[in-house]
C-alpha atoms as a PDB file:
ATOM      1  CA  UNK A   1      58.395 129.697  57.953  1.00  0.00           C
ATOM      2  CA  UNK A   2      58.039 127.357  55.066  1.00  0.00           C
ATOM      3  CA  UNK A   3      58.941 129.879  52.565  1.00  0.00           C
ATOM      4  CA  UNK A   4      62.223 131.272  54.506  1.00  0.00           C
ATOM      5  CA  UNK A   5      63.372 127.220  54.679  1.00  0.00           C
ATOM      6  CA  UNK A   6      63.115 127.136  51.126  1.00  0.00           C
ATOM      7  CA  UNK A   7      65.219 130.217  50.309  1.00  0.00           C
ATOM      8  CA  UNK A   8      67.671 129.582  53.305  1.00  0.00           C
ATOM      9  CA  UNK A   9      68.038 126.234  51.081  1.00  0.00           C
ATOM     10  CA  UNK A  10      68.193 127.564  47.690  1.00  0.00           C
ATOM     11  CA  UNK A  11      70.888 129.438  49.272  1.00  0.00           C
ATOM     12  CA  UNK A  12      73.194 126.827  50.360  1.00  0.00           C
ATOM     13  CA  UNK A  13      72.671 124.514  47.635  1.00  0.00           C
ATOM     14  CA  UNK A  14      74.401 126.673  45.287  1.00  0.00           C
ATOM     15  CA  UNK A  15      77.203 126.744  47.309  1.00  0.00           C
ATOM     16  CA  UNK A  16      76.787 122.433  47.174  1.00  0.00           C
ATOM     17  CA  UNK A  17      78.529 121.338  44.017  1.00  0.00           C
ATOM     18  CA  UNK A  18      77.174 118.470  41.799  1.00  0.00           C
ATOM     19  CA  UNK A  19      79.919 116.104  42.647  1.00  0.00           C
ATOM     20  CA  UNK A  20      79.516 116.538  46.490  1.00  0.00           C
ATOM     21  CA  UNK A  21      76.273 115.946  45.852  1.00  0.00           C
ATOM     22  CA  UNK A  22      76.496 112.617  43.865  1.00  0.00           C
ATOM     23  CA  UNK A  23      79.410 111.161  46.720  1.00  0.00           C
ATOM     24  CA  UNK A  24      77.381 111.871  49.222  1.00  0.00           C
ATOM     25  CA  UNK A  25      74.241 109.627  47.609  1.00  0.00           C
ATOM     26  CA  UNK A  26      77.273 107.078  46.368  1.00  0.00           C
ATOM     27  CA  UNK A  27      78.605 107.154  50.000  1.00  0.00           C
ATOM     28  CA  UNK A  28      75.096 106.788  51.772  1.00  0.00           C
ATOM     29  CA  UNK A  29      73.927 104.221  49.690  1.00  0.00           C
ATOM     30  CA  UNK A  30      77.087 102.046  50.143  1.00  0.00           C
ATOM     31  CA  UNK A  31      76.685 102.122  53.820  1.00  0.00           C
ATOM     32  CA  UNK A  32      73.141 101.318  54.019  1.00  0.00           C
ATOM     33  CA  UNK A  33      73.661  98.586  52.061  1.00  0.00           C
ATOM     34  CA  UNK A  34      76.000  97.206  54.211  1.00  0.00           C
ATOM     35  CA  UNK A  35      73.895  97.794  57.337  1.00  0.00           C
ATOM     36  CA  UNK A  36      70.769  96.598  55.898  1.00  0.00           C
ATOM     37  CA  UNK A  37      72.926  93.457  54.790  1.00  0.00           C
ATOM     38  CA  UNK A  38      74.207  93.211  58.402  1.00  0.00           C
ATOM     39  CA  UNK A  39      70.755  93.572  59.693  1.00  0.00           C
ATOM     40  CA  UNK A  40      69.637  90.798  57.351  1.00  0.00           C
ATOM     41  CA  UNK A  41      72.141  88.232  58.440  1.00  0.00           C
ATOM     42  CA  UNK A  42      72.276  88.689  62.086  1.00  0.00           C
ATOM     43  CA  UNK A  43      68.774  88.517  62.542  1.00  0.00           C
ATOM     44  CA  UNK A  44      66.259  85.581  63.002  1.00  0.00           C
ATOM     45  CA  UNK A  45      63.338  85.370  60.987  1.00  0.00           C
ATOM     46  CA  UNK A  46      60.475  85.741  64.475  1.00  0.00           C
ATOM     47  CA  UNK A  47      62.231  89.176  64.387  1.00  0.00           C
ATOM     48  CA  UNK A  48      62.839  90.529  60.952  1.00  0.00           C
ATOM     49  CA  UNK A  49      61.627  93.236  59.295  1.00  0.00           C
ATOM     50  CA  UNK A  50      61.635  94.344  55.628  1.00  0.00           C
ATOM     51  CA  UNK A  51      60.143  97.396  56.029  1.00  0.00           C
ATOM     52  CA  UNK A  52      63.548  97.986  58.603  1.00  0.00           C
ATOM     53  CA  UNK A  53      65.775  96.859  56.029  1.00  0.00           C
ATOM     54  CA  UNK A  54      64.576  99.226  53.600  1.00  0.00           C
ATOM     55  CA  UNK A  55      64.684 102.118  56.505  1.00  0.00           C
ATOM     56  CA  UNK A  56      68.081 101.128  57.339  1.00  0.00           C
ATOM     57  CA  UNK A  57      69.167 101.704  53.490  1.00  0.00           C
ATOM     58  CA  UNK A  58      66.941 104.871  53.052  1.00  0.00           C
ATOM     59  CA  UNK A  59      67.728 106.551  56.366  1.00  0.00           C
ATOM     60  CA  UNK A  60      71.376 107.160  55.720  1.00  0.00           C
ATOM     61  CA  UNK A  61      70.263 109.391  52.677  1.00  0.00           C
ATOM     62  CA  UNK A  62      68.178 111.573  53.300  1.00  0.00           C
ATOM     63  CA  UNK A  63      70.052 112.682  56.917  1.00  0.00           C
ATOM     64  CA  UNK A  64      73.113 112.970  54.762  1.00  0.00           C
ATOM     65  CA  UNK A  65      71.312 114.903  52.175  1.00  0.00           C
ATOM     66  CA  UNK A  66      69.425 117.341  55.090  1.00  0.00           C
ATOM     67  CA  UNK A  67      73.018 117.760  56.919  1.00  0.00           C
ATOM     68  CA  UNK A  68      74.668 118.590  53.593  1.00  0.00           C
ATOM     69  CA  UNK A  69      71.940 121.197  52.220  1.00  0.00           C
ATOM     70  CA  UNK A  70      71.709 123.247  55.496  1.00  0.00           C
ATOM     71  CA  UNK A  71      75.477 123.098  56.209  1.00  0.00           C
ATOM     72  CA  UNK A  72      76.074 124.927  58.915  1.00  0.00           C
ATOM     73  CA  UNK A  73      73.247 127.386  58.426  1.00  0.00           C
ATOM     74  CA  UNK A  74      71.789 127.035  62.257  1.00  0.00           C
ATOM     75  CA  UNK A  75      68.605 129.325  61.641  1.00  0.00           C
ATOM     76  CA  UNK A  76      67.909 126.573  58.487  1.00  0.00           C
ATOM     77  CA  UNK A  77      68.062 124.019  60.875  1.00  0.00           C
ATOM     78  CA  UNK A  78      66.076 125.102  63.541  1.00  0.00           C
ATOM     79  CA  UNK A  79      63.536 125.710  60.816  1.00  0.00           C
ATOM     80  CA  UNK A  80      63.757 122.685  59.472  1.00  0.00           C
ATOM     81  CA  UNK A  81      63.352 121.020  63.065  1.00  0.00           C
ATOM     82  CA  UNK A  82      59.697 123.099  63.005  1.00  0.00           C
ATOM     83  CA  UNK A  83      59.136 122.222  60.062  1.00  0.00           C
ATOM     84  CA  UNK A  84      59.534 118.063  60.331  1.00  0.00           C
ATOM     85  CA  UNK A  85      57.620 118.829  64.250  1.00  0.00           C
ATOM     86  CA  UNK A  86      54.460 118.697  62.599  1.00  0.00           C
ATOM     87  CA  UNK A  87      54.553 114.906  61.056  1.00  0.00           C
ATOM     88  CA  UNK A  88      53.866 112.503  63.399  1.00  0.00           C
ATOM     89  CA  UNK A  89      55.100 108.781  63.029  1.00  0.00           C
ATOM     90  CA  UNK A  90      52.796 106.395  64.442  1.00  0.00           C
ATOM     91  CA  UNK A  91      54.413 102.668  64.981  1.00  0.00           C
ATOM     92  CA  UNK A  92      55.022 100.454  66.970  1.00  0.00           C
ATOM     93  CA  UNK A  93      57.639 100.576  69.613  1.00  0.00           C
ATOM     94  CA  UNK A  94      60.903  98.773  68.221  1.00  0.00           C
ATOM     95  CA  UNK A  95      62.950  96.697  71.078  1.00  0.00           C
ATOM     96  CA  UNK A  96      66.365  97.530  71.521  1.00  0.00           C
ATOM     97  CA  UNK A  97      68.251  95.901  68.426  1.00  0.00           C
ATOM     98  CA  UNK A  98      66.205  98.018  66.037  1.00  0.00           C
ATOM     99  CA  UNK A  99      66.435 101.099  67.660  1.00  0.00           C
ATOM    100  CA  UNK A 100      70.053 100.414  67.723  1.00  0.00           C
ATOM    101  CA  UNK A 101      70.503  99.844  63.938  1.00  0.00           C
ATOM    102  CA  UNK A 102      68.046 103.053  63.305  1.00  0.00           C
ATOM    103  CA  UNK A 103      70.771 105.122  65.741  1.00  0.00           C
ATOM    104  CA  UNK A 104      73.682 103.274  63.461  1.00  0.00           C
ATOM    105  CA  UNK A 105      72.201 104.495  60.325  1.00  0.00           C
ATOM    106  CA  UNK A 106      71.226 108.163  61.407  1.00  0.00           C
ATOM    107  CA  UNK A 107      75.126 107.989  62.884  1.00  0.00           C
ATOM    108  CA  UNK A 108      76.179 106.671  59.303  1.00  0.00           C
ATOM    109  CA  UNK A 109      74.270 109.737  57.431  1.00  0.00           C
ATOM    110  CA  UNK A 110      75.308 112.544  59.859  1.00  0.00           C
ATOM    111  CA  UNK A 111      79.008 111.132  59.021  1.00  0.00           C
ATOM    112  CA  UNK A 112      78.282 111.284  55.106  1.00  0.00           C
ATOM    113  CA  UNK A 113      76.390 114.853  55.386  1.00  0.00           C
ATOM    114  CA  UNK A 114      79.459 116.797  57.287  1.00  0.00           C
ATOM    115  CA  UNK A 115      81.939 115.334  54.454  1.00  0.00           C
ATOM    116  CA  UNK A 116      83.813 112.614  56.641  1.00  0.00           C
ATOM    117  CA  UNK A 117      82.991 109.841  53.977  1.00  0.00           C
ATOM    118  CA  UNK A 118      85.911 107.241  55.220  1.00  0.00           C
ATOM    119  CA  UNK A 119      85.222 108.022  58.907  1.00  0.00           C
ATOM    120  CA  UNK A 120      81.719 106.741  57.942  1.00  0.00           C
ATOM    121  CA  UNK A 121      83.060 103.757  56.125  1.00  0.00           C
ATOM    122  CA  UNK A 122      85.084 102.873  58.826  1.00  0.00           C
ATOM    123  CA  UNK A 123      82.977 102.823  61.843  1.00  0.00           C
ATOM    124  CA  UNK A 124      80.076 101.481  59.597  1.00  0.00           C
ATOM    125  CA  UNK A 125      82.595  97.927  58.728  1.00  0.00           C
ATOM    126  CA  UNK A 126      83.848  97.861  62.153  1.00  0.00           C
ATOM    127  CA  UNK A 127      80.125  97.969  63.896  1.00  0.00           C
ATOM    128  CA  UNK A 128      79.127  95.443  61.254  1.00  0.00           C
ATOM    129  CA  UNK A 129      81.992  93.310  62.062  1.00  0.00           C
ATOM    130  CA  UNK A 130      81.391  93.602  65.783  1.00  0.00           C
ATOM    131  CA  UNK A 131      77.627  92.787  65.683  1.00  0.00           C
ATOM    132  CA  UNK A 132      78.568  89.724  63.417  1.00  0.00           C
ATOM    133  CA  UNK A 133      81.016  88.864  66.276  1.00  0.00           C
ATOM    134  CA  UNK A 134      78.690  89.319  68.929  1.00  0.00           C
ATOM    135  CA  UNK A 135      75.982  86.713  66.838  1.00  0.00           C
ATOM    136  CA  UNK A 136      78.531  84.196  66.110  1.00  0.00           C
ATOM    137  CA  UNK A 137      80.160  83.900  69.568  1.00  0.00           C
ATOM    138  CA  UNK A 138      76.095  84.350  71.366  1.00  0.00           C
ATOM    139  CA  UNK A 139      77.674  86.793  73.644  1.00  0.00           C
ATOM    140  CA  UNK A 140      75.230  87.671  76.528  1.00  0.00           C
ATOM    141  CA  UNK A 141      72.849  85.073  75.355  1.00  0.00           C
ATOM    142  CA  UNK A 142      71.506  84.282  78.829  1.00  0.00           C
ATOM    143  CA  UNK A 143      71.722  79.968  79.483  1.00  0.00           C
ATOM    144  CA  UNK A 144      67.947  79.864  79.927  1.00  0.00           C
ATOM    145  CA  UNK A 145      63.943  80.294  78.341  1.00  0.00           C
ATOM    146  CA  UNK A 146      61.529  81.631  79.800  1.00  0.00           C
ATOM    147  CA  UNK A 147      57.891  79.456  79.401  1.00  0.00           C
ATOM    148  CA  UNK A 148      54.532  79.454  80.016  1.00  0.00           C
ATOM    149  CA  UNK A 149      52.673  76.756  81.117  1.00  0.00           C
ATOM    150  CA  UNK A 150      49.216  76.119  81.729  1.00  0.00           C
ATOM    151  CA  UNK A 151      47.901  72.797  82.976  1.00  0.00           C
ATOM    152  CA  UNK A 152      44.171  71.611  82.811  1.00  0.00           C
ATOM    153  CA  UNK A 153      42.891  69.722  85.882  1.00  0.00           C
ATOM    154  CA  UNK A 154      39.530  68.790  87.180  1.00  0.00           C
ATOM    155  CA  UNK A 155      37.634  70.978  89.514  1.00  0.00           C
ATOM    156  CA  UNK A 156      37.499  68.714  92.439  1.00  0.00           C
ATOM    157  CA  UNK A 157      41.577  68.637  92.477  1.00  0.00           C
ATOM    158  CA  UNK A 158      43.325  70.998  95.361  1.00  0.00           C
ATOM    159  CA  UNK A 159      45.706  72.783  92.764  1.00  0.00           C
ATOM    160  CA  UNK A 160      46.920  74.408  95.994  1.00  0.00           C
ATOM    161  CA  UNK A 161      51.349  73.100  95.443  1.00  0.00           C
ATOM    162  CA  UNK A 162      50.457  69.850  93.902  1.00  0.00           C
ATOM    163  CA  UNK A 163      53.190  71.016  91.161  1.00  0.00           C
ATOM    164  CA  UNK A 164      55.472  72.519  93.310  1.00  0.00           C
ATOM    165  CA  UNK A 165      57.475  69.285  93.779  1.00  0.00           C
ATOM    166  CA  UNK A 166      57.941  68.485  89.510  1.00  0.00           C
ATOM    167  CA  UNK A 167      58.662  72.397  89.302  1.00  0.00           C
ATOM    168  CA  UNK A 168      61.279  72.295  91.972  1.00  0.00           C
ATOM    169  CA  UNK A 169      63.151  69.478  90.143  1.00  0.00           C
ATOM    170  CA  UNK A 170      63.259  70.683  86.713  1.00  0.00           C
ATOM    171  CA  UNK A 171      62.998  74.996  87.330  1.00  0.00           C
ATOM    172  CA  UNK A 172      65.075  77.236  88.616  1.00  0.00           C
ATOM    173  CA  UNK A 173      62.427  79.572  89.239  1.00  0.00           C
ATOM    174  CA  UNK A 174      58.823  79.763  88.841  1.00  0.00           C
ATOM    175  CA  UNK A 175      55.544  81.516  89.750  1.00  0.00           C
ATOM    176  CA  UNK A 176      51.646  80.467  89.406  1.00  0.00           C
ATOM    177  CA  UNK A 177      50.258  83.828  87.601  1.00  0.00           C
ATOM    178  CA  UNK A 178      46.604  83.077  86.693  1.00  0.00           C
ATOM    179  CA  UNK A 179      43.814  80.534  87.811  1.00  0.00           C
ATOM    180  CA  UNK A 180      40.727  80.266  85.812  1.00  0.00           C
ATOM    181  CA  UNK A 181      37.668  78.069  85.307  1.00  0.00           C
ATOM    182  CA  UNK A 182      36.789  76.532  81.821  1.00  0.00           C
ATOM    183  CA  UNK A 183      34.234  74.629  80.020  1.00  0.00           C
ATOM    184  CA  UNK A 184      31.411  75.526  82.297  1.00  0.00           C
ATOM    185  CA  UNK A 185      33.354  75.699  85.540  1.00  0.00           C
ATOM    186  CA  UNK A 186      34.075  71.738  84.671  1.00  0.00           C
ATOM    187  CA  UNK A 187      37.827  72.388  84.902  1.00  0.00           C
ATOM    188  CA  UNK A 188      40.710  74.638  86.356  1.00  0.00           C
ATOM    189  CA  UNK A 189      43.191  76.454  84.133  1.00  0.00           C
ATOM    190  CA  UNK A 190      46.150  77.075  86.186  1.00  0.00           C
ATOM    191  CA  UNK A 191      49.065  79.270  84.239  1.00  0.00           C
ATOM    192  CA  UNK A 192      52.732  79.718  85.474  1.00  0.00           C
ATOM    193  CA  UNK A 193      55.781  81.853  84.564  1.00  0.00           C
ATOM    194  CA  UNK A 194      58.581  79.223  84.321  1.00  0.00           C
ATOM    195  CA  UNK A 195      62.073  79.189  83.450  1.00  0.00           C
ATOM    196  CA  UNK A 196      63.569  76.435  82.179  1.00  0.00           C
ATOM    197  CA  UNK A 197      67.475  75.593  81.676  1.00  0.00           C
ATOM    198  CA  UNK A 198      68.564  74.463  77.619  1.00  0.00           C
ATOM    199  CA  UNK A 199      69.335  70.899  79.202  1.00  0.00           C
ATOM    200  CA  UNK A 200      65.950  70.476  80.709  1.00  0.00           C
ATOM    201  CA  UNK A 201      63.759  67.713  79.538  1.00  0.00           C
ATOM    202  CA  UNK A 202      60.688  69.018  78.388  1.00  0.00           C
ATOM    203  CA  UNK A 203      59.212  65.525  77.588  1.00  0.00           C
ATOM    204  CA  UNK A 204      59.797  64.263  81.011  1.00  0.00           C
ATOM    205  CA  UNK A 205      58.780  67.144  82.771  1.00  0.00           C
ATOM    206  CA  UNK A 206      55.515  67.475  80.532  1.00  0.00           C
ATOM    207  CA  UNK A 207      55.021  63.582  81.163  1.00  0.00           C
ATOM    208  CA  UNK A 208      55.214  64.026  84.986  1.00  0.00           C
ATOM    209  CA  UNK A 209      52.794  66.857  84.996  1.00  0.00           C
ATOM    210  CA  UNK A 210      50.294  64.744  83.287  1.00  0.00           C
ATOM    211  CA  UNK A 211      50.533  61.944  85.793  1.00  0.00           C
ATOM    212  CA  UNK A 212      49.404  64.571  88.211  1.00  0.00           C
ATOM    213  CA  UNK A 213      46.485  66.412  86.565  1.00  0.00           C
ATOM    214  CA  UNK A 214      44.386  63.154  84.999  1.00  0.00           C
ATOM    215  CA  UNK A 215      46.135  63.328  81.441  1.00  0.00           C
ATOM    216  CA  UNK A 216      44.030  66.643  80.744  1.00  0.00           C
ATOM    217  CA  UNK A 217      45.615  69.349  78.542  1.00  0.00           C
ATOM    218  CA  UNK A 218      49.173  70.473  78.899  1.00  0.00           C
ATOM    219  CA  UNK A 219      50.851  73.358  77.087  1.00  0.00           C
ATOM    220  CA  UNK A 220      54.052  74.549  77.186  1.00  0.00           C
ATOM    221  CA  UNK A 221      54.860  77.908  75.390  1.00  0.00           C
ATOM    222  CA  UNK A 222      58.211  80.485  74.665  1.00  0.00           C
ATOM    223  CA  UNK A 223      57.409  83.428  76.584  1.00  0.00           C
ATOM    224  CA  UNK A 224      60.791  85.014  75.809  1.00  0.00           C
ATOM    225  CA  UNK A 225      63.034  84.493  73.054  1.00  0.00           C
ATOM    226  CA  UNK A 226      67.013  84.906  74.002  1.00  0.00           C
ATOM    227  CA  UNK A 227      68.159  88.328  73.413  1.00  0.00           C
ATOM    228  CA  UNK A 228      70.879  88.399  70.786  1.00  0.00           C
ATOM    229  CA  UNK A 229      72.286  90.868  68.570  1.00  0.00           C
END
């Protein structure tokens, strides 16, 4: 199978001229550029990824280059398909945004491979102009965090809604998720799912909670960042 893919290619890439060649690589490096820049910019530094940056400015290459050897040679691309089947990519799942900007730069590359070089560079500034949009203006950003919150108290306490009333006043919503013993049984761990509004005040609601379990240990965590673009 190998072998045919490599004359099926020979093929077609003397029918590829040098200069088609060379735009194409011009073309696809541009555009990754400006998506990798895009990425870089719109994205905070909890979620950033070099190793996607340099994806984002490789990825546009080499589909352009695969799309633009094999042409429109469907029994080289089917072999081709077989012959990529058996490499396996192990890593970890991205979330949304990345797998976005991955689909943007394969888009980018396909565009770049068929020969539609200022399609390409259109759609490629007017995404990047869009996502820069959507990160300046916070659209969709939702007006709330999600926390977690786990408060010591002694063992002789009834933990049984002795929060519910400070929870009520400063979350929307809330939910007790895990109880557990520590330091020999000496003391209760109790942990909650809370979501709290951006005007909510943290100290104050941290300060109550401490009247209420004996000043022990009380830690409030970011369970979710906000979602942007």
């Amino acid at each position: 199978m190998l072998n045919d893919l490599m004359t099926q290619l020979t093929q077609t890439m003397t029918a590829v001229s040098v200069t088609q060649i060379l735009l194409t690589i011009f073309s696809t490096v541009v555009l990754g550029l400006i998506i990798g820049f895009t990425y870089h910019k719109t994205t905070s530094a909890g979620d950033y990824s070099q190793a996607l940056f340099n994806t984002l400015i490789m990825l546009p290459i080499l589909i352009s280059l695969i799309i633009l050897f094999i042409g429109s040679n469907v029994a080289g691309a089917f072999s081709l398909a077989g012959a990529f089947s058996i490499i396996r990519f192990r890593s970890a799942p991205g979330n949304p945004k990345d797998i976005s900007y991955v689909l943007f730069a394969v888009a980018a590359g396909l565009a770049c491979g068929i020969g539609f070089y200022i399609y390409a560079l259109l759609f490629t500034v007017i995404i990047c102009i869009l996502i820069a949009v959507f990160k300046t203006a916070k659209l969709g950003v939702p007006k709330t965090d999600s926390y977690i919150l786990k408060i010591t108290i002694p063992e002789n306490l009834n933990f049984k809604g002795i929060f519910d009333e400070i929870l009520d006043e400063f979350s929307p919503e809330y939910s007790l998720t895990k109880v557990k013993t520590a330091d020999m049984g000496s003391v209760f761990e109790l942990s909650y799912d809370v979501v709290l509004p951006d005007n909510a005040d943290t100290k104050s609601f941290i300060d109550k909670i401490r009247c209420k379990n004996g000043n022990l240990t009380v830690m409030l965590a970011l369970a979710a960042t906000k979602n942007e673009f």
